[in-house]
N, C-alpha and C. Protein backbone atom coordinates (compact mmCIF):
# COMPACT_ATOMS: atom_id res chain seq x y z
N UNK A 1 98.80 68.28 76.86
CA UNK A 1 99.63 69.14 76.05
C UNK A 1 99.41 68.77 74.59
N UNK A 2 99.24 70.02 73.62
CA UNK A 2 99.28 69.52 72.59
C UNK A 2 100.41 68.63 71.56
N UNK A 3 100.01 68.06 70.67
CA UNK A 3 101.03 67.46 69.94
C UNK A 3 101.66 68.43 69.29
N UNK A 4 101.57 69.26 68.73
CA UNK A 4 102.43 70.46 67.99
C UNK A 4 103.84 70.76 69.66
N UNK A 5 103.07 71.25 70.06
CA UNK A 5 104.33 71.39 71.63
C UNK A 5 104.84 70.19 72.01
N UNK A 6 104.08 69.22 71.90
CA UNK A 6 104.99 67.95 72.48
C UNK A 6 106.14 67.63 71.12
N UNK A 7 105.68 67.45 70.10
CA UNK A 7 107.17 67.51 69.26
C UNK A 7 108.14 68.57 69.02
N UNK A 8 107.83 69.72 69.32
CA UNK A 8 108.89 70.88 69.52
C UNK A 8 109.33 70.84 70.63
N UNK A 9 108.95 69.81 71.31
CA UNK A 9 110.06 70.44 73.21
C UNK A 9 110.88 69.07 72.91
N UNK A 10 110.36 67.95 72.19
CA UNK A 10 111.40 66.79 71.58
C UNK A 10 112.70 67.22 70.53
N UNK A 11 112.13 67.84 69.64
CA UNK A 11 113.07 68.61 68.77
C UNK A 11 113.97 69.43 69.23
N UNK A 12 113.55 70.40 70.35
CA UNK A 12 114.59 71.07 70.87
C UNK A 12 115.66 70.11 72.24
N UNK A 13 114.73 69.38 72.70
CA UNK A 13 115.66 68.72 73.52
C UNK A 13 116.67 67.62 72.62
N UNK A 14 116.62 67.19 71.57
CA UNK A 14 117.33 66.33 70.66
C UNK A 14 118.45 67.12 69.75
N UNK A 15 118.02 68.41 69.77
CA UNK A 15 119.23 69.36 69.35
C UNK A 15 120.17 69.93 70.36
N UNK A 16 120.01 70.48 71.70
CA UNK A 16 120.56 70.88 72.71
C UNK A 16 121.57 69.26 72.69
N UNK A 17 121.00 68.18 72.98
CA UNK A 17 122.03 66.93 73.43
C UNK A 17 122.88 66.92 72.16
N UNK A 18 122.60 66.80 71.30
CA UNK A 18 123.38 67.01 70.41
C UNK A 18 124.28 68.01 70.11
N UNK A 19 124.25 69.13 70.09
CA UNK A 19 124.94 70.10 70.45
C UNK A 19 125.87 69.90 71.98
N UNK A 20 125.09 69.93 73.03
CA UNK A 20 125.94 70.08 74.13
C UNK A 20 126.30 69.24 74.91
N UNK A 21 125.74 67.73 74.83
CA UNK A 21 125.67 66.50 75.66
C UNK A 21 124.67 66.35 76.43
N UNK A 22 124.81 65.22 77.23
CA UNK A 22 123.21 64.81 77.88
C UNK A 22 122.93 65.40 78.78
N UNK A 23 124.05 66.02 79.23
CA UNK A 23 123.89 66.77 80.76
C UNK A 23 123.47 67.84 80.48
N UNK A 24 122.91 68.56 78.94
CA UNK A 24 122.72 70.00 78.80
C UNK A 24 121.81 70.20 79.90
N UNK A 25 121.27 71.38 80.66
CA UNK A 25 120.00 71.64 81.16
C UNK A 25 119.36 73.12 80.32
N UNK A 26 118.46 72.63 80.28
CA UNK A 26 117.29 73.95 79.90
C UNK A 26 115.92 74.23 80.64
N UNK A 27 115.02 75.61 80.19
CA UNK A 27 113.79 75.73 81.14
C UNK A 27 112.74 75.48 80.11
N UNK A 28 111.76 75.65 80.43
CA UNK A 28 110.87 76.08 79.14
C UNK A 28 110.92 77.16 78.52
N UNK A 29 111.61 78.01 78.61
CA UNK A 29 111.76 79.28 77.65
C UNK A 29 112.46 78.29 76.51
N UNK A 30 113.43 77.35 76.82
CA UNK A 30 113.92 77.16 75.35
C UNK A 30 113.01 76.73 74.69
N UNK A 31 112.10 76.75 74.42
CA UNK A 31 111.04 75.83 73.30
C UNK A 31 110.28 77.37 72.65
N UNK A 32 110.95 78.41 73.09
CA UNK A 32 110.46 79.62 72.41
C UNK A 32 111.17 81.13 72.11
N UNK A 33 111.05 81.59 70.72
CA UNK A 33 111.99 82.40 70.55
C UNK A 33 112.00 84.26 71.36
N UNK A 34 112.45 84.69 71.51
CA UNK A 34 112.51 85.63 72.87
C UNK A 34 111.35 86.50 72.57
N UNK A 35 110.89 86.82 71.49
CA UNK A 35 109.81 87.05 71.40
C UNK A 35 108.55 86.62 71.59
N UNK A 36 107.48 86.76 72.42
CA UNK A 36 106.42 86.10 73.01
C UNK A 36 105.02 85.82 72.16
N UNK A 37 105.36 85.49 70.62
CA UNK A 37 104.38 85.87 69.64
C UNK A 37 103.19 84.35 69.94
N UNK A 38 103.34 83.66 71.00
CA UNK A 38 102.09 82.98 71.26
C UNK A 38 102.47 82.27 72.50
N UNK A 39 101.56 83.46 73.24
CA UNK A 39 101.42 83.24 75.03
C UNK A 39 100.64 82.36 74.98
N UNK A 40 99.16 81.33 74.43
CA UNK A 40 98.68 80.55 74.81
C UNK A 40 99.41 79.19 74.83
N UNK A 41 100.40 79.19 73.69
CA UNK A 41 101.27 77.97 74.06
C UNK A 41 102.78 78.34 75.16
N UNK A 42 103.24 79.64 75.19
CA UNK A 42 103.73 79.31 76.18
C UNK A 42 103.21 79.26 77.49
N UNK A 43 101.96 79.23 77.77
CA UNK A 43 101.16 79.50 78.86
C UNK A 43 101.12 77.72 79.23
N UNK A 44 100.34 77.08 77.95
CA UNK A 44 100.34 75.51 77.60
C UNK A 44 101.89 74.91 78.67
N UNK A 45 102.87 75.58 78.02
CA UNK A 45 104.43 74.85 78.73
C UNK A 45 104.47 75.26 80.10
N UNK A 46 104.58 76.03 80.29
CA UNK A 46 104.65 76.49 81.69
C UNK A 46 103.86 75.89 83.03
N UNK A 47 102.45 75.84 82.13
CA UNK A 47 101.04 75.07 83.34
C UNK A 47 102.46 73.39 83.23
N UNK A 48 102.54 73.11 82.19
CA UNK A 48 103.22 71.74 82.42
C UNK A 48 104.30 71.55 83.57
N UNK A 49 105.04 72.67 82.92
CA UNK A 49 106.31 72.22 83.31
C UNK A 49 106.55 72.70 85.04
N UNK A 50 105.47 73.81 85.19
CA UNK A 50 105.56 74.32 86.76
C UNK A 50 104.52 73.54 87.67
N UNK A 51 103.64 73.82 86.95
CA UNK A 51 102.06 73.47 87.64
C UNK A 51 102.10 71.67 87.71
N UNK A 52 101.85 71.11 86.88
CA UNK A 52 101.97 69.80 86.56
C UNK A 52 102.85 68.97 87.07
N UNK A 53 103.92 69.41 86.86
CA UNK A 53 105.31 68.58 87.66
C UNK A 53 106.28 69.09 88.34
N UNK A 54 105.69 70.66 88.87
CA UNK A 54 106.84 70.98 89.75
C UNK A 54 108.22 71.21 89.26
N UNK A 55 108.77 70.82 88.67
CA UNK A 55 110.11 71.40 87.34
C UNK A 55 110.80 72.08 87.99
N UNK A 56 112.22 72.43 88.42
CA UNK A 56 112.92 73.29 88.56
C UNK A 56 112.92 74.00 87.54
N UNK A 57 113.65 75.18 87.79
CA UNK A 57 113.72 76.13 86.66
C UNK A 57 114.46 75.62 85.32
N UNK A 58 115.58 74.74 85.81
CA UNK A 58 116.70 74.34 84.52
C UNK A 58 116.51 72.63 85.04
N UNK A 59 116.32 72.09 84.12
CA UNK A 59 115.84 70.05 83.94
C UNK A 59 116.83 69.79 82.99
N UNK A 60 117.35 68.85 83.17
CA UNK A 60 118.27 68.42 81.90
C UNK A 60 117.43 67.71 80.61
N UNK A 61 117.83 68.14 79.59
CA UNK A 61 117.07 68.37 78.60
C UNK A 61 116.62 66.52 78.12
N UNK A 62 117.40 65.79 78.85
CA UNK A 62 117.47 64.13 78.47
C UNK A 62 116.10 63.69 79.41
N UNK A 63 115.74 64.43 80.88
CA UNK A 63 114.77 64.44 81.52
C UNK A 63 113.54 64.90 80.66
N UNK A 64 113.54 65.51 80.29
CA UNK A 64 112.19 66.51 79.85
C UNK A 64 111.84 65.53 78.22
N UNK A 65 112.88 65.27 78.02
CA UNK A 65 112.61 64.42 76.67
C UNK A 65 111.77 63.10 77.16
N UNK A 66 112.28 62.49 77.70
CA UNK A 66 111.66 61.18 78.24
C UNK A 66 110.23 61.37 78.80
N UNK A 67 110.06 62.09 79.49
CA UNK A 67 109.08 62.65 80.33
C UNK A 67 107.99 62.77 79.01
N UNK A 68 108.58 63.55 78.21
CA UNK A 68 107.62 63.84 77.10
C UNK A 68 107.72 62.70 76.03
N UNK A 69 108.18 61.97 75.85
CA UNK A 69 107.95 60.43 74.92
C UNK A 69 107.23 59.54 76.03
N UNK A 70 107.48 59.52 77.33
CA UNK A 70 106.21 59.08 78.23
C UNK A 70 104.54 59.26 78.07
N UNK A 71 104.69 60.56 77.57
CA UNK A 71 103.31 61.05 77.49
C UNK A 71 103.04 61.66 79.17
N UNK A 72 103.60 61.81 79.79
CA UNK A 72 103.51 62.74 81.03
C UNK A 72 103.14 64.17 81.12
């Protein structure tokens, strides 16, 4: 995964906890605005988050953070 996506799915998971607590859950749509103005990176999240690790649809956002400061 690139580094541009790996610090925006950190950024958004560090704002959701903050905002909502640790237990927030989100999918990978949150790392993009409802408009689909670049399918190759949401294509990038998706191979991850479905293909790669199997992911439920909604991960708590404290999961997906770690996962991604892992380098996973």
């Amino acid at each position: 995964m690139r580094q541009s996506l790996r610090a925006k799915i950190i950024a958004v998971c560090d704002r959701k906890i903050a905002q909502k607590g640790p237990d927030v859950g989100l999918s990978f749509y949150a790392f993009f605005a409802n408009r689909n103005d670049d399918p190759a990176l949401l294509m990038e999240a998706a191979t991850w988050w479905i293909k790669t690790h199997q992911l439920d649809h909604f991960e708590k956002a404290t999961k997906i953070r770690e996962m991604v400061l892992a380098g996973k």
